[in-house]
C-alpha atoms as a PDB file:
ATOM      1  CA  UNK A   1      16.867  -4.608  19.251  1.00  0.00           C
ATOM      2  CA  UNK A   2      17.095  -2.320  16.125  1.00  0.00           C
ATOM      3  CA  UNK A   3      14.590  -2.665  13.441  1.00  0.00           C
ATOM      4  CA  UNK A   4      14.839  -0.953   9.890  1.00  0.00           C
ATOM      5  CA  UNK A   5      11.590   0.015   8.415  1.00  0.00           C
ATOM      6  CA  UNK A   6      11.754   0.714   4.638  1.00  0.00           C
ATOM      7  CA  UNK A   7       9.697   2.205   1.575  1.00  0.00           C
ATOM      8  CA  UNK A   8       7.644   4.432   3.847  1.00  0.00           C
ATOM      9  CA  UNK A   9       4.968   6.592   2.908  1.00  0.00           C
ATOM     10  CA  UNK A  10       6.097  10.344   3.028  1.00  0.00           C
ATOM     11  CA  UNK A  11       3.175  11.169   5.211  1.00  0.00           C
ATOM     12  CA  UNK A  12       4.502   8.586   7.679  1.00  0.00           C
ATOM     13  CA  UNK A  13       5.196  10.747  11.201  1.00  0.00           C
ATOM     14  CA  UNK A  14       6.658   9.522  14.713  1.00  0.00           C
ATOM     15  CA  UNK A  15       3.198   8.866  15.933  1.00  0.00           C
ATOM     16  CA  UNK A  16       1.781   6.785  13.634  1.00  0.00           C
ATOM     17  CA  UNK A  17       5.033   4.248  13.879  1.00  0.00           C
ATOM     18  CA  UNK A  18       4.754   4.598  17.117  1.00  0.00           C
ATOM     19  CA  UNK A  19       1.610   3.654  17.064  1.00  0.00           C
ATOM     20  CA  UNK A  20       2.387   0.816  14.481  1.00  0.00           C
ATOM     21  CA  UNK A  21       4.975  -0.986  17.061  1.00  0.00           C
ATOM     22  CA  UNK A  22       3.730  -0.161  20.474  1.00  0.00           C
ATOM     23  CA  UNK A  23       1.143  -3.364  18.989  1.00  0.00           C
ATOM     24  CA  UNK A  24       4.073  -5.737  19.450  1.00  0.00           C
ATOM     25  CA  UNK A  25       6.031  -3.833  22.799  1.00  0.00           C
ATOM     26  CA  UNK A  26       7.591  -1.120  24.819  1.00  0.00           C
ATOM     27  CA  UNK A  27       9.144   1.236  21.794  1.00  0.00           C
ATOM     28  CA  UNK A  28      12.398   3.175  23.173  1.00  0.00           C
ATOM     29  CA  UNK A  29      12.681   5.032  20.628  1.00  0.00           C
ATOM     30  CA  UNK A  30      12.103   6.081  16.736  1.00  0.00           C
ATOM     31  CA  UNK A  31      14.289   7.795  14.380  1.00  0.00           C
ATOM     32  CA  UNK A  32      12.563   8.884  10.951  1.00  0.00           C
ATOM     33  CA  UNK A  33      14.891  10.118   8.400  1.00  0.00           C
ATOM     34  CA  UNK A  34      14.019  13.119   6.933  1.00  0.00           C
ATOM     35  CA  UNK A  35      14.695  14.932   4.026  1.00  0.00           C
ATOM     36  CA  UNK A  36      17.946  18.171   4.318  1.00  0.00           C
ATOM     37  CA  UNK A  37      15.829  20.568   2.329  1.00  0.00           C
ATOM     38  CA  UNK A  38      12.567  19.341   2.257  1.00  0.00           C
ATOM     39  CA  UNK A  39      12.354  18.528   5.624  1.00  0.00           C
ATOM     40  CA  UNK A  40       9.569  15.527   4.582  1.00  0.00           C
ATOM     41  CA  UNK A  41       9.790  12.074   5.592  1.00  0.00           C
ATOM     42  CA  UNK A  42      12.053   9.687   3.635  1.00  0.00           C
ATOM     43  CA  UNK A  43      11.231   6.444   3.588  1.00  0.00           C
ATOM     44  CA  UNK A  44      12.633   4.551   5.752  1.00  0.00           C
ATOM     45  CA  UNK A  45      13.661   5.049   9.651  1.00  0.00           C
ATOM     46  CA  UNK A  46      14.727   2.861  12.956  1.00  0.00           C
ATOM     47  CA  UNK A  47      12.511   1.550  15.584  1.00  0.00           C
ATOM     48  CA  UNK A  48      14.520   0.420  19.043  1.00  0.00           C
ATOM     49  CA  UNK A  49      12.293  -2.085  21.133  1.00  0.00           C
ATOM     50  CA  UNK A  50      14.158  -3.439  23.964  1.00  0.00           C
ATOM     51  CA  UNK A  51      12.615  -6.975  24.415  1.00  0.00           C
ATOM     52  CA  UNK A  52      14.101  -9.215  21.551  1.00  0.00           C
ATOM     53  CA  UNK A  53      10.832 -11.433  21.534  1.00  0.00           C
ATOM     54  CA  UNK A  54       8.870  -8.375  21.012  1.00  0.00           C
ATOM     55  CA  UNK A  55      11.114  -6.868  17.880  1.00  0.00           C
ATOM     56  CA  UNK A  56      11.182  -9.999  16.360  1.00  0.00           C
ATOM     57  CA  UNK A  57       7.229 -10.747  16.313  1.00  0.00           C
ATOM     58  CA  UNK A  58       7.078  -7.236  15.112  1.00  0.00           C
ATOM     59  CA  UNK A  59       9.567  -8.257  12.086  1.00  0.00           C
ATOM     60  CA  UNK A  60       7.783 -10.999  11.403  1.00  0.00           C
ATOM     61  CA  UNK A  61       4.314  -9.822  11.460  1.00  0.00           C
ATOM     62  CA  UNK A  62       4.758  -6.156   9.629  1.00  0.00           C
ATOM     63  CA  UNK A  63       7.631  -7.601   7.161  1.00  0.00           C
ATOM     64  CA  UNK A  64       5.740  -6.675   3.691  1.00  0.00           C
ATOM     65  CA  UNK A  65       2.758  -5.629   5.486  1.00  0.00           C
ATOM     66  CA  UNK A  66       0.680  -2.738   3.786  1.00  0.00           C
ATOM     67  CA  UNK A  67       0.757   0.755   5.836  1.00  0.00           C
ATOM     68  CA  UNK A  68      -0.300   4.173   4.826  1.00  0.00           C
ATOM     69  CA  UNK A  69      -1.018   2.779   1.713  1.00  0.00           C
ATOM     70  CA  UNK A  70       2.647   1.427   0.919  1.00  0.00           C
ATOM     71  CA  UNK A  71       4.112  -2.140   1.160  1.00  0.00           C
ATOM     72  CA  UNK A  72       6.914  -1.885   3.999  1.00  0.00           C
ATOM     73  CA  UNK A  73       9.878  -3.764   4.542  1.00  0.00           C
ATOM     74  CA  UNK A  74      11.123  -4.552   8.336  1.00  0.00           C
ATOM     75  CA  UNK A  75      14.080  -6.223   9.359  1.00  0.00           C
ATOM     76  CA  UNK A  76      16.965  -6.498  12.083  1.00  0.00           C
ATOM     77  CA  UNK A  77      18.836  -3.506  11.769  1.00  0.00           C
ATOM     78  CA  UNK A  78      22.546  -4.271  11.218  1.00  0.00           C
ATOM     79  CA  UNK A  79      24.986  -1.759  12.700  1.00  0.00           C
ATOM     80  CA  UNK A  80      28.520  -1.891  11.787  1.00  0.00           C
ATOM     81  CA  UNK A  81      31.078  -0.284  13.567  1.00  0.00           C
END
């Protein structure tokens, strides 16, 4: 399942998401926007977790949760095609 994080600190790397999600399952993988010229974090990215049960806790439990100092948003990322 895709997840969209949103209003993420700058500071925010791979690793520490990583380490955010792997709480609620097996992460595939992470994708952190970053900035063309800056090259910093923008804030927001997408998580992949396989397991649907797993995602889902992990939307409901970080939805408007506080990390790095920032309120984030999570939710089912919706691709269209």
């Amino acid at each position: 399942m895709n997840i969209f994080v949103s209003n993420l600190s700058v500071s925010a790397h791979k690793s520490h998401l990583k380490n955010l999600f792997s709480e609620f399952g097996k992460v595939r993988s992470i994708i952190v926007i970053r900035g063309y010229f800056s090259k910093k974090t923008d804030t927001s990215c997408w998580v992949v977790i396989d397991n649907r049960a797993d995602a889902e806790n992990a939307i409901r439990n970080l939805d408007h949760s506080i990390f790095m100092e920032k309120t984030i948003g999570v939710s089912e990322a919706i691709l269209l095609l």
